[in-house]
Protein backbone atom coordinates (compact mmCIF):
# COMPACT_ATOMS: atom_id res chain seq x y z
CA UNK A 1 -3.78 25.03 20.59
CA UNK A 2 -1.20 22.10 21.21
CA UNK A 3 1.12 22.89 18.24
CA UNK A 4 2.27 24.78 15.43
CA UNK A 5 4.51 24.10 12.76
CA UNK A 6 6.50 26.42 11.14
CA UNK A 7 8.06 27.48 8.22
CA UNK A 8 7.16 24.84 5.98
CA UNK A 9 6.13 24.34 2.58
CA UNK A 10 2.28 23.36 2.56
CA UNK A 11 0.76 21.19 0.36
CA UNK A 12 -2.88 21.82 0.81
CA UNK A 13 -5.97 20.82 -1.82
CA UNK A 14 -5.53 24.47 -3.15
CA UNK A 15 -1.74 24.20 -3.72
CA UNK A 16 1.59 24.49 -2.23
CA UNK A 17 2.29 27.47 0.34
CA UNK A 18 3.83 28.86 2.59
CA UNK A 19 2.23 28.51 5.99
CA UNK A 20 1.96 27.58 9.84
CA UNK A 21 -0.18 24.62 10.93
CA UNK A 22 -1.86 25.04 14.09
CA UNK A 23 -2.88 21.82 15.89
CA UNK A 24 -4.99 21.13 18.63
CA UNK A 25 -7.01 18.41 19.91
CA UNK A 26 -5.57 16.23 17.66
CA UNK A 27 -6.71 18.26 14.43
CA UNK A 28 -5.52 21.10 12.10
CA UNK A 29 -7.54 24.34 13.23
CA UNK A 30 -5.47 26.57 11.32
CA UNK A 31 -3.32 26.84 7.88
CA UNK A 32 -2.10 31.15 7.83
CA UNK A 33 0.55 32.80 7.01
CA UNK A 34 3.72 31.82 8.95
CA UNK A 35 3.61 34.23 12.62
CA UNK A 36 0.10 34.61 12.52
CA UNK A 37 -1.42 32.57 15.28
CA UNK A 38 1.24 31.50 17.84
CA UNK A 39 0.11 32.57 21.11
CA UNK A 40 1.02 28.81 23.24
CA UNK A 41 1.64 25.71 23.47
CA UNK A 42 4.78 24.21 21.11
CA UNK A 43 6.28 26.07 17.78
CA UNK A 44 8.30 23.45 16.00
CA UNK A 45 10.28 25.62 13.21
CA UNK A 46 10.87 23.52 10.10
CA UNK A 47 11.91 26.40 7.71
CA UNK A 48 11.94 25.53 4.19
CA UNK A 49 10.71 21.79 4.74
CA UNK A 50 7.63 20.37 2.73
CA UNK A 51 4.63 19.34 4.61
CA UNK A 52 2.37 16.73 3.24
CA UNK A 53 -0.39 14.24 4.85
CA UNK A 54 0.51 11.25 6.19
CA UNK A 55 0.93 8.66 3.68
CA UNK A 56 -2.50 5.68 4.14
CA UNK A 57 -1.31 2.46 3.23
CA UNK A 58 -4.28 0.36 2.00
CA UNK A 59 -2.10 -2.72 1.64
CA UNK A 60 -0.10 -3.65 4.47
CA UNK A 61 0.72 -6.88 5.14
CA UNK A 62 2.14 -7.02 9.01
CA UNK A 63 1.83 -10.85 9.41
CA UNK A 64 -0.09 -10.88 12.53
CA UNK A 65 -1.32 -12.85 14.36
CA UNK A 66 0.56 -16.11 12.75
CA UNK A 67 3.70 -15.01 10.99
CA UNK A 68 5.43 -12.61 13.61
CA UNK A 69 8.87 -14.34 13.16
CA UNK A 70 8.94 -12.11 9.84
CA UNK A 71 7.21 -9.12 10.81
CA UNK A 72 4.78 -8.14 13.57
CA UNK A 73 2.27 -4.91 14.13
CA UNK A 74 4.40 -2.95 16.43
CA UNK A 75 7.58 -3.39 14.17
CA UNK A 76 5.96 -2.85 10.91
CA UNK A 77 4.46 0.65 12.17
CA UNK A 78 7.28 1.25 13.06
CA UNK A 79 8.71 1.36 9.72
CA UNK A 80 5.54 2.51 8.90
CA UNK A 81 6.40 6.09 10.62
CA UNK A 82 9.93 6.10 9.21
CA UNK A 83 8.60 5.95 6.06
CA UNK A 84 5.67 8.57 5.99
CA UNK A 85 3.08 6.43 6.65
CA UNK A 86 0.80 7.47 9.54
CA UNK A 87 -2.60 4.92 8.69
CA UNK A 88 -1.94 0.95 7.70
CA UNK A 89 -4.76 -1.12 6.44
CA UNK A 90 -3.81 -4.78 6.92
CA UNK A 91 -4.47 -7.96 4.56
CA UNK A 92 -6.21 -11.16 5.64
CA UNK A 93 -3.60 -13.44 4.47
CA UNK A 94 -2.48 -13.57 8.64
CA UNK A 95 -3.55 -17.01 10.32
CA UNK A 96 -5.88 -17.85 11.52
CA UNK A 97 -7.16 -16.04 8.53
CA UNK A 98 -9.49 -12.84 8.42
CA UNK A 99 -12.93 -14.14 7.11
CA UNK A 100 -14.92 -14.14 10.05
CA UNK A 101 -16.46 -11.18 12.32
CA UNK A 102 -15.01 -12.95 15.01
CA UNK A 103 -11.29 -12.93 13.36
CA UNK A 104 -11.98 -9.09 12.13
CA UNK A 105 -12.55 -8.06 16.29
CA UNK A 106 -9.68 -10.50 17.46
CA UNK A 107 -6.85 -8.54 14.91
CA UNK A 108 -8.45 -4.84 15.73
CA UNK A 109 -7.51 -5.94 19.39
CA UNK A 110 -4.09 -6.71 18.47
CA UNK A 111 -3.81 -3.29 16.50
CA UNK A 112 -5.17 -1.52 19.41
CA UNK A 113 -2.57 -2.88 21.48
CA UNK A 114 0.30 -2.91 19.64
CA UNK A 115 0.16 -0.52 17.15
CA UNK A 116 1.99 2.94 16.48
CA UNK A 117 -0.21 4.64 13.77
CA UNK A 118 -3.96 4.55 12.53
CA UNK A 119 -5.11 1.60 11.14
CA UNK A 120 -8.05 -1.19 9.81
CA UNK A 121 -7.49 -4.29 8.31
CA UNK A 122 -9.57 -5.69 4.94
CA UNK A 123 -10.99 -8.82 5.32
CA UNK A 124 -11.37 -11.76 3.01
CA UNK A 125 -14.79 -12.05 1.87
CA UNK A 126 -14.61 -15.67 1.62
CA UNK A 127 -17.42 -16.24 3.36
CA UNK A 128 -20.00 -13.97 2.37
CA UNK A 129 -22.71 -14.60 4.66
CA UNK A 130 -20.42 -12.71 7.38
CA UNK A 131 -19.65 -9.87 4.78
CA UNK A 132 -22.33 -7.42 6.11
CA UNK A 133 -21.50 -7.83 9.82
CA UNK A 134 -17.46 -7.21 8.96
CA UNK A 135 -18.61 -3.95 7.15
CA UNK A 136 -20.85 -3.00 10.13
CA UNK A 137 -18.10 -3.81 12.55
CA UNK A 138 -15.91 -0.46 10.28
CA UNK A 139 -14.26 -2.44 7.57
CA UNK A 140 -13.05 -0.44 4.67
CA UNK A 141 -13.03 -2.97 2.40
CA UNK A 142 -12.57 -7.15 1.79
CA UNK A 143 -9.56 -8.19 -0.13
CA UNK A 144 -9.77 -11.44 -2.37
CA UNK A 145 -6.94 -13.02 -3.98
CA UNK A 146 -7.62 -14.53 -7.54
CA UNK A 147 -4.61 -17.04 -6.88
CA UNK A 148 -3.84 -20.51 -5.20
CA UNK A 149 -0.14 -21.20 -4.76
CA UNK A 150 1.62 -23.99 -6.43
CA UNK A 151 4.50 -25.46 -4.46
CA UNK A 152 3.83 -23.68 -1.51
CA UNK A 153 1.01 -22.20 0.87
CA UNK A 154 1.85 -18.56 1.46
CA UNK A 155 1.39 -15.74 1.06
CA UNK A 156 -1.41 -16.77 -1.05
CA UNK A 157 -2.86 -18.89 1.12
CA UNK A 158 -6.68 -20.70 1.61
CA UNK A 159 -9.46 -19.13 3.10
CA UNK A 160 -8.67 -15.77 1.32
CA UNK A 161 -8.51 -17.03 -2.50
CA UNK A 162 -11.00 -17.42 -4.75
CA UNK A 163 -10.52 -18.16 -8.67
CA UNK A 164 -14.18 -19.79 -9.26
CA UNK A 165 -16.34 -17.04 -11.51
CA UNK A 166 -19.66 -18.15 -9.75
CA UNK A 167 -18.31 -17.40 -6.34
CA UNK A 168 -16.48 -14.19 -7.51
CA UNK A 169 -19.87 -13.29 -8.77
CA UNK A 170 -21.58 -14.16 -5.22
CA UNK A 171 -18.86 -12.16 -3.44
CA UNK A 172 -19.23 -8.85 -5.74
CA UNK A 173 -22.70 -9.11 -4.92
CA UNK A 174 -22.65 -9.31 -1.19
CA UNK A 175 -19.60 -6.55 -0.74
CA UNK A 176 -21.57 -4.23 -3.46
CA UNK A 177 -24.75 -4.80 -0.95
CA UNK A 178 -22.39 -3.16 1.82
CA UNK A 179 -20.87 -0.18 -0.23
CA UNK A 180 -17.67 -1.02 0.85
CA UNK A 181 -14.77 -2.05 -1.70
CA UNK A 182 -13.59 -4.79 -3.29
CA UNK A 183 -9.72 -5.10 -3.58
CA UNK A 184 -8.51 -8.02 -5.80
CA UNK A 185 -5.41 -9.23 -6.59
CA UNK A 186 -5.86 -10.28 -10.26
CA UNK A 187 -5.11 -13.21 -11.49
CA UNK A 188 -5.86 -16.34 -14.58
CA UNK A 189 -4.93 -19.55 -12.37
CA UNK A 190 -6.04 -21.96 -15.00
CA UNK A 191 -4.17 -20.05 -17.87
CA UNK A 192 -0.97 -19.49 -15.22
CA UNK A 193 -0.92 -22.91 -14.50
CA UNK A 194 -0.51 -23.87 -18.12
CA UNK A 195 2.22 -20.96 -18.57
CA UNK A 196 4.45 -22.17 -15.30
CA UNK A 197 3.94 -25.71 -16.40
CA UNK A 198 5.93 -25.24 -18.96
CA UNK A 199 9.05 -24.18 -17.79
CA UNK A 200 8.71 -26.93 -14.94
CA UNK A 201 8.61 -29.42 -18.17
CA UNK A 202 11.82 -28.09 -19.38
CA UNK A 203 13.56 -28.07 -14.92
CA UNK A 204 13.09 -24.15 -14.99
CA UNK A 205 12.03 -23.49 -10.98
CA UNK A 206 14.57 -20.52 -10.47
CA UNK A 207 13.88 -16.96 -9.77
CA UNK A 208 14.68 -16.11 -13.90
CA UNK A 209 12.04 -18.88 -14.84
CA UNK A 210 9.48 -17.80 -12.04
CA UNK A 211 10.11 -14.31 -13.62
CA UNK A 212 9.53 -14.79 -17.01
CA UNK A 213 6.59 -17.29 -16.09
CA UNK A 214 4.24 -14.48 -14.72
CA UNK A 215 5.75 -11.98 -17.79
CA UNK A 216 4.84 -14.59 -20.69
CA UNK A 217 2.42 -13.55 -22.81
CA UNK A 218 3.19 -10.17 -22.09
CA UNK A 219 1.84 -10.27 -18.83
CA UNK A 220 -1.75 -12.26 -20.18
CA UNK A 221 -2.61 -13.62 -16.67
CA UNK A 222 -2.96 -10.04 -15.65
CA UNK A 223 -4.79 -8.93 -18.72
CA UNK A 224 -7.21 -11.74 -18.22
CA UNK A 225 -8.45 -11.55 -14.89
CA UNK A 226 -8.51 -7.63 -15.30
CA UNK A 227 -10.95 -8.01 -17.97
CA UNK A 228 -13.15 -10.23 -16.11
CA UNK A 229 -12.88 -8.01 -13.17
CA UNK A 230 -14.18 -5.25 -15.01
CA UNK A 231 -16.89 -7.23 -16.33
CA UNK A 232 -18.06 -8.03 -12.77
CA UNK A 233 -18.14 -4.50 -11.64
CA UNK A 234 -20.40 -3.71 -14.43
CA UNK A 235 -22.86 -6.70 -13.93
CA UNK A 236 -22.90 -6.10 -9.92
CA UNK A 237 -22.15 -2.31 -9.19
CA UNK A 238 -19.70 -3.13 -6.75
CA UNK A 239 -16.76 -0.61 -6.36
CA UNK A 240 -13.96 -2.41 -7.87
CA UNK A 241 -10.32 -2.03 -7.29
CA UNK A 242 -7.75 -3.86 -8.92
CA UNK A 243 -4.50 -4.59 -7.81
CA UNK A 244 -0.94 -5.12 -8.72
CA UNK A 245 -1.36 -2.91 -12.13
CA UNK A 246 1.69 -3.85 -14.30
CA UNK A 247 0.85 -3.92 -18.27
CA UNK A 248 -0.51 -1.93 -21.02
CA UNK A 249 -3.40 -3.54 -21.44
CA UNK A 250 -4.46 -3.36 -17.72
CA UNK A 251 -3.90 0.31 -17.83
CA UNK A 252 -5.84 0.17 -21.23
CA UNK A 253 -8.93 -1.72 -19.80
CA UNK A 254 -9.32 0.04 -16.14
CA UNK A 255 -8.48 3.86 -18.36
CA UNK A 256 -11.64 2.59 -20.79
CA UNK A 257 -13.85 1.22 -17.77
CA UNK A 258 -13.41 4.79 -15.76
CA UNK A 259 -14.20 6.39 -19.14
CA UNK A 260 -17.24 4.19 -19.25
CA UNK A 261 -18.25 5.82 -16.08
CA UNK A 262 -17.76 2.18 -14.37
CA UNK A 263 -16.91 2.12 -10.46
CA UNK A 264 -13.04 0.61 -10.86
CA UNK A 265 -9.66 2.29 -8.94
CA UNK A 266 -6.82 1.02 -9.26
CA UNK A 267 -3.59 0.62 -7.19
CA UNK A 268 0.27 0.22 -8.38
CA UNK A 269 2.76 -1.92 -6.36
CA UNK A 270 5.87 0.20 -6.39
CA UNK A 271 8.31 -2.39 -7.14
CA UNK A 272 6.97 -2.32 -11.23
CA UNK A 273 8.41 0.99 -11.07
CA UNK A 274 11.16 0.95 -8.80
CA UNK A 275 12.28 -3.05 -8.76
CA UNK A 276 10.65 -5.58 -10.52
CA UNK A 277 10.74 -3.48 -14.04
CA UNK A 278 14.66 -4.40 -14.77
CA UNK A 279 15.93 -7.64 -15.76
CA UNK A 280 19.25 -6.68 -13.85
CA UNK A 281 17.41 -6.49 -10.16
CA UNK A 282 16.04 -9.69 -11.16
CA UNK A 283 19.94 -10.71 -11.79
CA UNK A 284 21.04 -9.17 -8.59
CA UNK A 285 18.61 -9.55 -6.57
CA UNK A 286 16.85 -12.85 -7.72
CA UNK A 287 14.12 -13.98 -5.35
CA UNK A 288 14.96 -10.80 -2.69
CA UNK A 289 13.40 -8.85 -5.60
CA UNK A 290 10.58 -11.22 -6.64
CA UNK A 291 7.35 -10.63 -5.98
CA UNK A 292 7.27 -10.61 -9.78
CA UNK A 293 8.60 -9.35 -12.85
CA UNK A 294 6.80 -6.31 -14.47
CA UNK A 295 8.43 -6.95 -18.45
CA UNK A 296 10.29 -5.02 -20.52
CA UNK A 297 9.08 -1.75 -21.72
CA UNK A 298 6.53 -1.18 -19.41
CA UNK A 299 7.68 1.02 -16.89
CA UNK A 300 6.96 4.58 -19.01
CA UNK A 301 3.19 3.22 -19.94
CA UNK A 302 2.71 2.42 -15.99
CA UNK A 303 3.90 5.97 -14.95
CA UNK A 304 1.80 7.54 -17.65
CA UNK A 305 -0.93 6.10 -15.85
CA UNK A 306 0.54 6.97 -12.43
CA UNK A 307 0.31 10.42 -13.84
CA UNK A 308 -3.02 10.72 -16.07
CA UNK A 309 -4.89 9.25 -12.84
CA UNK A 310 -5.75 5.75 -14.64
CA UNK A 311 -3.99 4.88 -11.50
CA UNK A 312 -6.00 5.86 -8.08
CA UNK A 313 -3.83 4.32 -5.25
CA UNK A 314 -0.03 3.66 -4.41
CA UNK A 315 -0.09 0.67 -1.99
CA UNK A 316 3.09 -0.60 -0.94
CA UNK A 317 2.34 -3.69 -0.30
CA UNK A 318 4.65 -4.29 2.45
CA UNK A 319 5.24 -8.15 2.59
CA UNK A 320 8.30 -9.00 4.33
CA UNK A 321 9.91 -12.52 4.77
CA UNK A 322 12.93 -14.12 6.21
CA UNK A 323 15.93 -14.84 4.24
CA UNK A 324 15.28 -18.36 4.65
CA UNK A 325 11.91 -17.99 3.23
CA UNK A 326 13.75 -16.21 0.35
CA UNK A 327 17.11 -18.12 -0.29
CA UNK A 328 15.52 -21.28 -1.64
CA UNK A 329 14.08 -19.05 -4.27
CA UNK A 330 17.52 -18.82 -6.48
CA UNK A 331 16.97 -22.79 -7.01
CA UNK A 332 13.35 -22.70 -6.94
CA UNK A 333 11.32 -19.86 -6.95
CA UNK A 334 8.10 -21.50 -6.58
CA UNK A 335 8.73 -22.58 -2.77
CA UNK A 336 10.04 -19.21 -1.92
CA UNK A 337 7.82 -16.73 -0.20
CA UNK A 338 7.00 -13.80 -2.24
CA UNK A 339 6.87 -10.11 -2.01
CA UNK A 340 9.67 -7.34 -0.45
CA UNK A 341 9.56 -5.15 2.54
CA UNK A 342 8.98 -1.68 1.48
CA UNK A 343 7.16 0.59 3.36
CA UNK A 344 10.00 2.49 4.94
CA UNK A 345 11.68 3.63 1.44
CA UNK A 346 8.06 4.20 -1.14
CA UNK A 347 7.14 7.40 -0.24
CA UNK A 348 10.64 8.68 -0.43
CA UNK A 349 11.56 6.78 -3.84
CA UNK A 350 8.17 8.63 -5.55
CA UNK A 351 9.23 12.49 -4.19
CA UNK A 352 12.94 11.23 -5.40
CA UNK A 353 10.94 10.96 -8.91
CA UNK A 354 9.54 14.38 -7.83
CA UNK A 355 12.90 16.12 -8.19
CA UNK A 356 13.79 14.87 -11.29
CA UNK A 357 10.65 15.63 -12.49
CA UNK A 358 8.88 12.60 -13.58
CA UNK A 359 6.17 13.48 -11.22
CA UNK A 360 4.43 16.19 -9.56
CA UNK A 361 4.59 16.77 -5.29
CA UNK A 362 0.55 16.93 -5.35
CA UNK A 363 0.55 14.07 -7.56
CA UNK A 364 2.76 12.04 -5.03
CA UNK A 365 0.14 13.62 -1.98
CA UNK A 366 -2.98 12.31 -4.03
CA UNK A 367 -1.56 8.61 -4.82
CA UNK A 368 -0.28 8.35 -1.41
CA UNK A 369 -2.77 10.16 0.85
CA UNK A 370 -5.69 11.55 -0.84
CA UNK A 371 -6.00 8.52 -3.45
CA UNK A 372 -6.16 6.01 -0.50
CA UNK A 373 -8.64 8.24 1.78
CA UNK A 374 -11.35 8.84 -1.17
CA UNK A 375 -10.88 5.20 -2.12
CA UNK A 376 -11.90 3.60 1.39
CA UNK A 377 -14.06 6.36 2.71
CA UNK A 378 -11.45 8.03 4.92
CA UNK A 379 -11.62 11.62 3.56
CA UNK A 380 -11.68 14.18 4.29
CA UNK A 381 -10.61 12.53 8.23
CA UNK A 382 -7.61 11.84 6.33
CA UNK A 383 -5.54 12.22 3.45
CA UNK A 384 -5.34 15.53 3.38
CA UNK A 385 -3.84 18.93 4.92
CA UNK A 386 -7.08 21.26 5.74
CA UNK A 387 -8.78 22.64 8.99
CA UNK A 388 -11.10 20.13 10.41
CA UNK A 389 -8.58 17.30 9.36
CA UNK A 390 -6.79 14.78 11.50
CA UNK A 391 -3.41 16.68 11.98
CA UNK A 392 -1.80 13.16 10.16
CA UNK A 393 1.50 14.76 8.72
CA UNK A 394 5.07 14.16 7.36
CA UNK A 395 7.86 16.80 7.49
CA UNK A 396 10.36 16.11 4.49
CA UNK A 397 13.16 17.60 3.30
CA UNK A 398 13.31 17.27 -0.72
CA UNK A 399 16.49 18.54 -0.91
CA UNK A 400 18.29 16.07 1.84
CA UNK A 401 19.95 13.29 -0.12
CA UNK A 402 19.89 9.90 1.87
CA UNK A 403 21.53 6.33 1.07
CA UNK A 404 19.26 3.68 2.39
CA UNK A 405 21.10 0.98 4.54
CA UNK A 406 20.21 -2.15 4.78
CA UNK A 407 21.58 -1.93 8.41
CA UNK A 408 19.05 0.94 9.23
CA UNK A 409 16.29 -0.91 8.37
CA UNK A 410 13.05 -1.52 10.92
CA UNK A 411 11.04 -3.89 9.09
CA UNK A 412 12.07 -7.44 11.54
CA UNK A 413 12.70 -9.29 8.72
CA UNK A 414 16.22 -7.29 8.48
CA UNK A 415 16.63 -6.74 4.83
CA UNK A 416 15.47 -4.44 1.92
CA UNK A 417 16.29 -5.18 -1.64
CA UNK A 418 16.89 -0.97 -1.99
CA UNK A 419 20.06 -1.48 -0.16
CA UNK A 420 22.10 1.42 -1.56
CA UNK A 421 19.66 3.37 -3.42
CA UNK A 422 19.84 7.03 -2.84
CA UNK A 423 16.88 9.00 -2.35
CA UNK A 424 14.88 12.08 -1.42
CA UNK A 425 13.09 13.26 0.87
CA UNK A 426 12.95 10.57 3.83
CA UNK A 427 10.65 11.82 6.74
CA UNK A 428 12.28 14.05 9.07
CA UNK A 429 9.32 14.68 11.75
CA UNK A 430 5.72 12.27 11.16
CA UNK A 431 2.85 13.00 13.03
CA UNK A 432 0.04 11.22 13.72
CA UNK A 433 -3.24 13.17 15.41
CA UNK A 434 -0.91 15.46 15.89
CA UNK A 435 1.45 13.71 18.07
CA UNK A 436 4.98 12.87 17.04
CA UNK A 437 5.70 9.12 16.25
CA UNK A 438 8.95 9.84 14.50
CA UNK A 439 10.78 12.97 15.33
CA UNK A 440 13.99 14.34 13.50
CA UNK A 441 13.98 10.98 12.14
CA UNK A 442 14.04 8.71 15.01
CA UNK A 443 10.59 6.78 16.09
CA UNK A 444 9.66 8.31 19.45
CA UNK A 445 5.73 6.97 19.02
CA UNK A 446 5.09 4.32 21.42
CA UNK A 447 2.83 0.83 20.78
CA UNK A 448 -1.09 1.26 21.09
CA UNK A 449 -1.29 4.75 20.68
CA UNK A 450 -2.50 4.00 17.09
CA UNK A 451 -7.03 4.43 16.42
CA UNK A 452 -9.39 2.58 14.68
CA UNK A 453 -10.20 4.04 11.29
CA UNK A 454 -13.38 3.84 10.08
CA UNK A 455 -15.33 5.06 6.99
CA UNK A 456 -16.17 8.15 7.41
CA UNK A 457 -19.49 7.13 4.70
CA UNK A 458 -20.79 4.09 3.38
């Protein structure tokens, strides 16, 4: 035995208790009543703390290789462990881009190397002759974006987009032939392209027209591409899960398909809950905020489905930029880089919602920890406090009010648009394998200590 830790409130499959966790080798051999099994090694007391698993982030974007002047592996676990989150899962959208077995060995390399936590990385299925050999090599799943940029060429750029139905069909098929899952990022480019058109016609490029744009209709180019999505899973059997959920009707069609018995998840960006659902972040923030704007009175539907499991998956989708890649976007959005830093604050914002109530603590554990492992074949590794698990945990303290600083932030990009939100329950101890990456809330883990995580079934 290597460690135990005391005192703590567990939350385990069967519940919250009181309990010791005794580690060793890496893994939880024992949940018991606190004083039962202490004989050596460490005792860490953390009396009247919460214990929960390490958060898996299934949508990470660390921007390397390619883009390290805004964020590179070793930083972005970094914030990753401040933040609860002890396994990333990268996105292609890193260049050269990830859509080639060759690519998918050269980035596992640089995780190994520079990385403090767990970790995979999706690749783009773009090619899908090489969509076989990427799942053999331990890929949990290939991410496709439904999108081309107009007036710039990231984050959504080529080699990991695809809006044409007959390929979307051919890359279902080969990625349901695998088992593996297929994560898209939603989108109607021919109908969006209309929509943004528009307020070009009339000189509207700034972040309040770029909001609105993808919010017109009430949010149709979501609806759309959901729909079709759906529709794909059905015809090809792949596992489907959709992205960036953020209207009714999304949370109407993927609630009907599960009911259906179809093979769809789903994942919520936190900023339509925490950001991107009020026009006066949009005001304050502008294109520091945008990603995109969720609409107005959607944010009770969206945690309705956060809470009646419609929703499967909170990714963060951690996409930082510089603020020169964001100041150009309170003239023109549309050149601007999208997408916030966040991965340091989500966990922490959701158990803030815990202690007002709006959400339960195991709710928080299963759309943070659970949800992910299940999705991508990680569990029970992962995701979850039990013996025989990897001893992945996060010590929090629910009734420890913090104000996030910009100033404190890790993330290299330097800035967080939740500059003076107060919250609950930042990470006070993380744990990854049972070794301590962030202890009484300072990162002690150390680059390339992180593993490769791999499905634990096809």
């Amino acid at each position: 035995m290597n460690l135990v830790i005391s005192g703590g409130r567990v939350v385990t499959p069967g519940g919250v208790v009181d309990a010791d966790i005794s580690i060793g080798d890496g893994r939880i051999v024992g949940i018991d009543a606190p004083g039962t099994r202490f004989s050596h090694g460490e005792l860490v007391q953390v009396d009247g703390a919460t214990i929960i698993p390490g958060g898996i982030d299934t949508h990470t974007h660390l921007r390397d290789p390619g883009f390290t002047h805004k964020e590179d592996i070793t930083s972005g676990t970094r914030a990753a462990v401040a933040g609860g989150y002890t396994t990333v899962v990268g996105m292609p959208n890193v260049d050269p881009p990830t859509n080639t077995l060759e690519r998918y060995r050269d980035i596992i390399g640089l995780y190994r190397e520079k990385s403090l936590v767990d970790f995979n990385h999706n690749p783009s299925p773009t090619r899908p002759s090489e969509v076989a050999a990427l799942a053999d090599e331990g890929a949990l799943g290939f991410k496709i974006y439904m999108i081309e940029d107009t007036g710039r060429d990231y984050p959504h750029m080529p080699g990991v987009g695809v809006h044409h139905h007959g390929q979307l069909l051919e890359i279902a098929e080969s990625v349901g032939a695998t088992g593996r899952v297929l994560m898209v990022h939603p989108h109607d480019q021919t109908l969006m392209e209309t929509i943004e058109g528009r307020f070009w016609e009339k000189g509207e490029r700034d972040h309040r027209a770029y909001a609105k744009a993808f919010a017109s209709l009430e949010g149709m180019v979501w609806d759309t591409a959901t729909s079709f999505l759906i529709r794909l899973q059905e015809a090809t059997g792949v596992h489907m899960h959709v992205l960036h959920v953020k209207t009714p009707r999304m949370t109407a069609l993927i609630r009907d398909a599960k009911a259906r018995g179809l093979h769809v998840t789903a994942e919520l960006n936190p900023v339509a809950v925490f950001l991107c659902n009020e026009w006066e972040n949009i005001e304050r923030w502008g294109p520091y905020a945008l990603s995109t704007w969720t609409g107005e009175g959607v944010t009770e539907s969206l945690w309705e489905a956060l809470n009646d499991q419609t929703i499967d998956v909170v990714g963060t989708d951690h996409a930082p930029h510089t603020r020169e890649e964001k100041e150009i976007g309170w003239t023109d959005m549309w050149q601007a880089h999208g997408g916030v830093p966040s991965i340091e604050y989500v966990l922490s914002m959701f158990l803030t919602e815990v202690v007002t109530g709006r959400i339960s603590l195991e709710r928080v554990v299963e759309l943070t920890a659970t949800g992910p492992a299940k999705t991508f074949g990680l569990y029970p590794r992962k995701g979850v406090v039990q013996v025989g698990a990897d001893a992945d945990l996060v010590v929090v303290d629910l009734e420890a009010e913090t104000t996030i600083r910009e100033e404190d932030t890790l993330s290299k990009c330097g800035w967080t648009p939740f500059d003076g939100r107060k919250v609950r329950g930042m990470p006070v101890h993380t744990l990854v394998r049972g070794g301590f990456v962030l202890r009484d809330g300072k990162v002690v883990g150390e680059p390339g200590t992180g593993h490769h995580a791999k499905p634990q079934v096809n």
